[in-house]
Protein backbone atom coordinates (compact mmCIF):
# COMPACT_ATOMS: atom_id res chain seq x y z
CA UNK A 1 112.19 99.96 100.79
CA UNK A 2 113.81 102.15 98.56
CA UNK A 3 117.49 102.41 97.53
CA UNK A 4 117.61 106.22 98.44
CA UNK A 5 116.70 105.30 101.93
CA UNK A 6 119.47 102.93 102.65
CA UNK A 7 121.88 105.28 101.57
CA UNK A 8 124.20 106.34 104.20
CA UNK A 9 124.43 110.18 104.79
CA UNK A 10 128.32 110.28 104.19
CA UNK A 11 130.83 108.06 102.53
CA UNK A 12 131.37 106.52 106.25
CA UNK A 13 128.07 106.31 107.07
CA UNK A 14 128.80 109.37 109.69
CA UNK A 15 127.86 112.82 109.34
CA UNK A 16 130.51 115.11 108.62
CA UNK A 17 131.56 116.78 111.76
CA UNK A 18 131.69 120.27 112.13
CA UNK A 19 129.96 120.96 108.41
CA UNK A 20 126.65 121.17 109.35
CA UNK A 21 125.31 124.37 107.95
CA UNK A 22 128.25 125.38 105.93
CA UNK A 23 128.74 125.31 102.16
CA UNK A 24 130.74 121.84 102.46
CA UNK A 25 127.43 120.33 103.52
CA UNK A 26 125.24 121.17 100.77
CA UNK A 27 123.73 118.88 97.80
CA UNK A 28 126.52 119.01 95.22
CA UNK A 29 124.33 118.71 91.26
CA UNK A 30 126.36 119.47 88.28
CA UNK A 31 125.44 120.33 84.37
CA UNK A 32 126.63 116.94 83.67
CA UNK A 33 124.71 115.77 86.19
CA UNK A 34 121.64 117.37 84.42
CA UNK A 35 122.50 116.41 80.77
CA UNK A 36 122.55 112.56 82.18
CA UNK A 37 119.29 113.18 84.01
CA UNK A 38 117.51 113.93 80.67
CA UNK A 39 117.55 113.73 77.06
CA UNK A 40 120.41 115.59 75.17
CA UNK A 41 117.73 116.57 73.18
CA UNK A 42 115.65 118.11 75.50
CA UNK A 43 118.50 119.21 77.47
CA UNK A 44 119.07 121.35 74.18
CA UNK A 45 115.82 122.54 74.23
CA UNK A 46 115.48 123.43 77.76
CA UNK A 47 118.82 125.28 78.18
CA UNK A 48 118.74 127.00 74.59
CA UNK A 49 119.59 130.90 74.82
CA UNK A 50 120.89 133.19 71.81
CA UNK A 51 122.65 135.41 74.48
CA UNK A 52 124.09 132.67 77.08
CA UNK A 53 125.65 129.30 76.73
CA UNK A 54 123.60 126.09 78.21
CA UNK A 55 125.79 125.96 80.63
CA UNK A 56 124.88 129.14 82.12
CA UNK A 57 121.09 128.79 82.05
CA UNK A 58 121.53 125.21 83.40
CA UNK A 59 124.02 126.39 86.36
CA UNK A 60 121.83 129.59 86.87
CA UNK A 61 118.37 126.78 87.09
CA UNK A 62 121.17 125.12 89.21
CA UNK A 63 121.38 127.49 91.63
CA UNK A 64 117.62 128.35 91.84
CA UNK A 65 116.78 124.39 92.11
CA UNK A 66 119.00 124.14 94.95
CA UNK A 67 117.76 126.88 97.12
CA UNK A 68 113.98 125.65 96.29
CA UNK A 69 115.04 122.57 97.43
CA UNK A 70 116.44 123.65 100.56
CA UNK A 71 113.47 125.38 101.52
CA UNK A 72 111.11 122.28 100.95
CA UNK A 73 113.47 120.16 102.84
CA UNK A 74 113.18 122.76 105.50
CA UNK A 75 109.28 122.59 105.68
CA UNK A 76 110.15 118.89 106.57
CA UNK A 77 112.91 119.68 109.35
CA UNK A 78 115.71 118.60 106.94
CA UNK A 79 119.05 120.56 105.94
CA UNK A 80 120.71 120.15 102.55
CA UNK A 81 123.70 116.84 102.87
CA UNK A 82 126.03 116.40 99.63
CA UNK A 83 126.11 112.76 100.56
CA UNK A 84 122.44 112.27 100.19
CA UNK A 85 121.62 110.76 96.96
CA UNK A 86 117.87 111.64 97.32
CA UNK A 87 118.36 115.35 97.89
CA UNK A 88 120.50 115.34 94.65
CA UNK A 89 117.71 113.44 93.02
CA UNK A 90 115.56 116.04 94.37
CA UNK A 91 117.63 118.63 93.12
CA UNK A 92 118.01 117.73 89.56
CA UNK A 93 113.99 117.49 89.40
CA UNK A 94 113.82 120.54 90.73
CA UNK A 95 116.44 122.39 88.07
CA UNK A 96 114.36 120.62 85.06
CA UNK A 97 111.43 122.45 86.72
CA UNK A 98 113.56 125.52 86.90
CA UNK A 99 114.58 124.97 83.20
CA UNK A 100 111.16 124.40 81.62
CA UNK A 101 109.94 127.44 83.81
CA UNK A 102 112.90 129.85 82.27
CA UNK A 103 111.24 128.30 78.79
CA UNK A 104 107.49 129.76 80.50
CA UNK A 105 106.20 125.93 79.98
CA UNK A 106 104.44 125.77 83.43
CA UNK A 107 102.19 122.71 82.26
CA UNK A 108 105.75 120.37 82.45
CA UNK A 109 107.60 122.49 84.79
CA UNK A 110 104.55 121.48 87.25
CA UNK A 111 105.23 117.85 87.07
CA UNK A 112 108.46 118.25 88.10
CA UNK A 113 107.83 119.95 91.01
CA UNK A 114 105.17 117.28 92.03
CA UNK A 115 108.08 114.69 91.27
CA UNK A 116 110.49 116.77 93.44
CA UNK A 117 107.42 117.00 96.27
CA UNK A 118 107.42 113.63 95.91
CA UNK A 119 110.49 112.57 96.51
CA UNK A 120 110.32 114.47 99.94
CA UNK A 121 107.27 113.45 100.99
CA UNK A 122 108.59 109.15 100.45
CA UNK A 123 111.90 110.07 102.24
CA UNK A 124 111.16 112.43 104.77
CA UNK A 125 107.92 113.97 105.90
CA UNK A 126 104.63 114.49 103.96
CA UNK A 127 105.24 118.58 102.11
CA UNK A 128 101.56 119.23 101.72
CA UNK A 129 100.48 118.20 105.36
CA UNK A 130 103.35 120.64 106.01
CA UNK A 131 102.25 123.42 103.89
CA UNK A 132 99.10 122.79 105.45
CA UNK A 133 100.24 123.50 109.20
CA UNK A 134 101.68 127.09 108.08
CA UNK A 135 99.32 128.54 106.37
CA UNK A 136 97.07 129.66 108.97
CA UNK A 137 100.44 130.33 111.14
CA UNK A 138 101.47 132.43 107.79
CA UNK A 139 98.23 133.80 107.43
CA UNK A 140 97.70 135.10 110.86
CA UNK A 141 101.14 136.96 111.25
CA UNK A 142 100.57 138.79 108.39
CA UNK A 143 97.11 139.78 109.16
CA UNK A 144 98.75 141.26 112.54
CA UNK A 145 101.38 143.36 110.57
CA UNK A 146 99.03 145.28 108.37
């Protein structure tokens, strides 16, 4: 079994009451978070911009990581929980992805978006069998629109 999974979803062990779906309740990642997750060398590399400060590109890859993530864990009928340690884990693989796409290496950002997938797909529900199950939903609505 893995560690992630024994993880309870709240300091208590209880989900927050009355946070569901509100900003409290969301996967909380930091920059620090990020520079411990990798290398301070690639770190450097990733987050390197002559007009904006690492910080920035990392809290901006932050951001888009976050929402990614909330949509894959929606595919799987899950909602973003600060308390879960596997949805930050998912998180920070997703912003490295982010990073190494806002550096236009898709080769490595492409890994870690299989890592992220993953990670969903050993905690949750499988992401591909998902994706699979909307595309012809997806592909039919759209077909009646035009």
């Amino acid at each position: 079994m893995d560690y992630l999974d024994s993880l309870p979803v709240s300091p208590a062990g209880q989900p927050p009451s009355g946070t569901a779906g509100t900003q409290e309740n969301t996967a909380v990642v930091s920059v620090s978070d990020i520079k411990d997750f990798i290398s301070p060398k690639l770190y450097g590399e990733l987050s390197w911009d002559e007009n904006r400060s690492a910080d920035e590109v990392t809290l901006d890859c932050i951001e888009k990581a976050t929402a990614l993530a909330e949509t894959m864990l929606l595919l799987v009928d899950e909602k973003l929980n600060k308390y879960s340690k596997t949805q930050s884990e998912i998180i920070k693989t997703l912003t490295v992805y982010e990073l190494y796409l806002y550096n236009g290496d898709r080769y490595r950002a492409k890994g870690y978006m299989e890592k992220a997938e993953r990670l969903i797909s050993d905690r949750y529900r499988s992401v591909q069998k998902e994706r699979e199950v909307l595309i012809p939903f997806i592909a039919h609505s759209k077909a009646k629109k035009g």
